[in-house]
C-alpha atoms as a PDB file:
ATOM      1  CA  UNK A   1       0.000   0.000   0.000  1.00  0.00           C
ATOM      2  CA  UNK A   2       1.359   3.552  -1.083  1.00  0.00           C
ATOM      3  CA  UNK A   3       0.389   6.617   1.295  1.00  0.00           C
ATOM      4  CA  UNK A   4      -3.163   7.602   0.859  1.00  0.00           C
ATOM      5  CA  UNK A   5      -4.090   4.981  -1.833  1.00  0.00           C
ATOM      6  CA  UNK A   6      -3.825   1.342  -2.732  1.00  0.00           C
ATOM      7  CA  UNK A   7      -2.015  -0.356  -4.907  1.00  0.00           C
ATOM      8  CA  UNK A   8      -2.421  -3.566  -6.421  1.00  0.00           C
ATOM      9  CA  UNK A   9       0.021  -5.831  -7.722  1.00  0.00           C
ATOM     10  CA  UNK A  10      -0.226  -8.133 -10.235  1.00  0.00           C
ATOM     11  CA  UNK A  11      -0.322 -11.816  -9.517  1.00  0.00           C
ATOM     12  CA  UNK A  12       0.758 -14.879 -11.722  1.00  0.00           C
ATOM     13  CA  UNK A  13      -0.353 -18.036 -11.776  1.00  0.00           C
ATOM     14  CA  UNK A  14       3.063 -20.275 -12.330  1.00  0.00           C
ATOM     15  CA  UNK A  15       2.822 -24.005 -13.124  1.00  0.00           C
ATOM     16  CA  UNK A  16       5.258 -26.384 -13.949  1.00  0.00           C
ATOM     17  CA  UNK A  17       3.356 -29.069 -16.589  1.00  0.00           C
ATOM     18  CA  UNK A  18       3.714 -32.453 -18.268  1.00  0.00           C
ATOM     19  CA  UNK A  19       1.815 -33.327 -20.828  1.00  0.00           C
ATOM     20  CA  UNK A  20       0.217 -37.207 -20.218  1.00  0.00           C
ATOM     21  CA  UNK A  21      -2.369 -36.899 -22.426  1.00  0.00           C
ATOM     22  CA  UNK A  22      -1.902 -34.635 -25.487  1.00  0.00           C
ATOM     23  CA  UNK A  23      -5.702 -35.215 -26.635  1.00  0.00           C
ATOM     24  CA  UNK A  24      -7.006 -34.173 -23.332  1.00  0.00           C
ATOM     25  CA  UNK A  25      -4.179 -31.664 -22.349  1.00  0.00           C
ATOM     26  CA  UNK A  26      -5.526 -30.058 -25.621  1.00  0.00           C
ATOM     27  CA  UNK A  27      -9.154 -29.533 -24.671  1.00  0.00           C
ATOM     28  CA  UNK A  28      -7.945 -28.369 -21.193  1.00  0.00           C
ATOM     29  CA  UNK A  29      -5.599 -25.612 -22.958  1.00  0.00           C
ATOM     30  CA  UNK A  30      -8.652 -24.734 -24.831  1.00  0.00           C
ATOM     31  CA  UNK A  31     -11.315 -24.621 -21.457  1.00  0.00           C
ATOM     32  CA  UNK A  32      -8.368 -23.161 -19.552  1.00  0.00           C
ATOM     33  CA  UNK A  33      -7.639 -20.283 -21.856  1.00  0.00           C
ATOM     34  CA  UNK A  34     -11.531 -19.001 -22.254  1.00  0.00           C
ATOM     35  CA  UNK A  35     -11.824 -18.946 -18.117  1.00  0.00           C
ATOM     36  CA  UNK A  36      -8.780 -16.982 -17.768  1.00  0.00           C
ATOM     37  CA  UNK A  37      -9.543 -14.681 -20.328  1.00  0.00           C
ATOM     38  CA  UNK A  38     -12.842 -13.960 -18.749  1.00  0.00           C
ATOM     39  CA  UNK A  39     -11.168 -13.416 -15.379  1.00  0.00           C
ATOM     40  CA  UNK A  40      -9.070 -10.759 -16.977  1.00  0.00           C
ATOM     41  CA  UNK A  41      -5.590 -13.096 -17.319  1.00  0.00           C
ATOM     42  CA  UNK A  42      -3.269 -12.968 -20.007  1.00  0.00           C
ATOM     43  CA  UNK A  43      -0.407 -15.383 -21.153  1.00  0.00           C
ATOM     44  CA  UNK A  44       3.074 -14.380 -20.243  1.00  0.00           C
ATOM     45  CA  UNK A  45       4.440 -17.839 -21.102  1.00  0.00           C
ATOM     46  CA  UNK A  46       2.661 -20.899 -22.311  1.00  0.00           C
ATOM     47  CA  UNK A  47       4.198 -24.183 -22.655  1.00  0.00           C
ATOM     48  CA  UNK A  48       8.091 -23.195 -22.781  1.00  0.00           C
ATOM     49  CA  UNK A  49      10.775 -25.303 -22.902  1.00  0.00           C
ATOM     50  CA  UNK A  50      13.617 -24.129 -19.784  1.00  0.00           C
ATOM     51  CA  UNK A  51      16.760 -23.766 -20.275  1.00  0.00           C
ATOM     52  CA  UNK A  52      18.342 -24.319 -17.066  1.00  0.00           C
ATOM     53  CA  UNK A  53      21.299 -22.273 -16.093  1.00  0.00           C
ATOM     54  CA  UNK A  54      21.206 -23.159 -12.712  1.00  0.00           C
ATOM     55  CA  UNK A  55      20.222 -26.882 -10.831  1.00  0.00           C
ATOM     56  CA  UNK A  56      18.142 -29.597 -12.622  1.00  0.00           C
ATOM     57  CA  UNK A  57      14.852 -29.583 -14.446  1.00  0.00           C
ATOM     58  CA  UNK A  58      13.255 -32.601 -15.426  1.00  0.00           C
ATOM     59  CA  UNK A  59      12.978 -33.215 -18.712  1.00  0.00           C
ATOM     60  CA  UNK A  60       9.609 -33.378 -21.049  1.00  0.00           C
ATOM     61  CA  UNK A  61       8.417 -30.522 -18.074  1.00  0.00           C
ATOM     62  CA  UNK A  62       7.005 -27.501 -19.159  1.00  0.00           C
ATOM     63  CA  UNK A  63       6.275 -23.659 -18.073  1.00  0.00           C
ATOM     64  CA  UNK A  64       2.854 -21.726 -17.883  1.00  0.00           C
ATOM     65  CA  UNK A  65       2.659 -18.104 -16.235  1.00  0.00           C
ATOM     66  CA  UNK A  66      -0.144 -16.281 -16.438  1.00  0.00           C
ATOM     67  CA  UNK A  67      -0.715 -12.754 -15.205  1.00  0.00           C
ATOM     68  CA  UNK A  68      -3.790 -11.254 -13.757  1.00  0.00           C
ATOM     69  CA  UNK A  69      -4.647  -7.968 -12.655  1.00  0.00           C
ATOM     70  CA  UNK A  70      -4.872  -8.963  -8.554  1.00  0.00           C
ATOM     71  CA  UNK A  71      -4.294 -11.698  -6.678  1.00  0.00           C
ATOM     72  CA  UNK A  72      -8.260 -11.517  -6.116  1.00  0.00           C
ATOM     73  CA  UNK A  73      -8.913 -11.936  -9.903  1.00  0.00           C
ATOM     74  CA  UNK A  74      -6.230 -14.791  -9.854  1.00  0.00           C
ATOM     75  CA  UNK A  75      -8.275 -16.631  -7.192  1.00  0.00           C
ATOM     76  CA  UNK A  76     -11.357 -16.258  -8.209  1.00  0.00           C
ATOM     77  CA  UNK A  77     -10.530 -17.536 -11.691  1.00  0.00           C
ATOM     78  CA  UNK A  78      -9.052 -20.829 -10.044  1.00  0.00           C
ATOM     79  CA  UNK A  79     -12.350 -21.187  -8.197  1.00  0.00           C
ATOM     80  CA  UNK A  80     -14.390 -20.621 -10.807  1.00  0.00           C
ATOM     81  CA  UNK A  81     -17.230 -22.574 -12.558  1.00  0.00           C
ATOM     82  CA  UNK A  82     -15.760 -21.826 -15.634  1.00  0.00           C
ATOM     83  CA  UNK A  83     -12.197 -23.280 -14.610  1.00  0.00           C
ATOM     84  CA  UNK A  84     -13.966 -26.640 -12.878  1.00  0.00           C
ATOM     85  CA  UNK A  85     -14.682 -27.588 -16.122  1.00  0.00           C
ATOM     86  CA  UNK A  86     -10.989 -27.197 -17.676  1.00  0.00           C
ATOM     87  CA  UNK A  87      -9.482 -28.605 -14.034  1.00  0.00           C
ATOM     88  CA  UNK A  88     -11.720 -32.171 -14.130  1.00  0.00           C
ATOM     89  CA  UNK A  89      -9.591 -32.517 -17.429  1.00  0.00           C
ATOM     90  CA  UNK A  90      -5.922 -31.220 -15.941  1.00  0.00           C
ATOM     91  CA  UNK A  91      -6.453 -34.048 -13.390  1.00  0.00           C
ATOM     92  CA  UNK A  92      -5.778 -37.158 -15.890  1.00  0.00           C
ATOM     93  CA  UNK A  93      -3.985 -34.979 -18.891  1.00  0.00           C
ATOM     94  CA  UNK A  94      -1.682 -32.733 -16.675  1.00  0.00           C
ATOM     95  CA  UNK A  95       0.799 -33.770 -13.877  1.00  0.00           C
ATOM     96  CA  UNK A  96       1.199 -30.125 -12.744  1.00  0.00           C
ATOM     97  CA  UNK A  97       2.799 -27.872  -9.643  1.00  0.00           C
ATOM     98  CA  UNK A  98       1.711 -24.780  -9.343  1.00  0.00           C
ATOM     99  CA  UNK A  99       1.877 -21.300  -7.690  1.00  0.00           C
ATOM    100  CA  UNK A 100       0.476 -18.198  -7.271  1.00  0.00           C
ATOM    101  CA  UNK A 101       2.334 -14.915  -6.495  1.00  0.00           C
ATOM    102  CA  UNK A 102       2.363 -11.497  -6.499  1.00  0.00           C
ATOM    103  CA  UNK A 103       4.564  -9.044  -8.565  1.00  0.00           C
ATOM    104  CA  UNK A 104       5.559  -5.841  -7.232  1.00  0.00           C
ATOM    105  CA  UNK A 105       3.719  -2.757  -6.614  1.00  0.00           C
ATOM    106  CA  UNK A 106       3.660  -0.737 -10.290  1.00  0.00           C
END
């Protein structure tokens, strides 16, 4: 919070994703990508490749982030119905980790 006003930060949704299903991990990209457009996210990377510099990352994983305004908008796009629908799918198509966090204040 800055003096006399608040400020939000963005927040990103980080996962680290293999694919065990590419049929299904399809039609979850595709459910996935509608919800968090509607809650106001945006792709900042989707489906990279690392290139480790530093200590081990296992191969065939991937990286997602996606940025939303808030952590509030974050949240309430994991929770909503619109996401169920794309997450009943990332349960047998996905083995996943993920994160969220907040950037810094602007």
């Amino acid at each position: 919070m800055v003096r006399g006003s608040m400020t939000r930060m963005a927040a990103y949704v980080i996962s680290e994703v293999e694919i065990l299903n590419q049929t299904l991990a399809d039609e979850y990209k595709r459910l996935a990508a509608a919800s968090i457009h509607r809650h106001g996210g945006r792709y900042v990377v989707r489906g990279a490749q690392p290139d480790p510099v530093e200590g081990a990352w296992s191969p065939g994983r991937r990286l997602v982030i996606v940025e939303f305004p808030d952590m509030d908008r974050a949240k309430k796009w994991y929770e909503s119905p619109e996401y169920a629908k794309a997450l009943s799918l990332r349960q047998v198509a996905l083995d996943r980790r993920l994160l969220f966090v907040e950037g810094l204040p602007e």
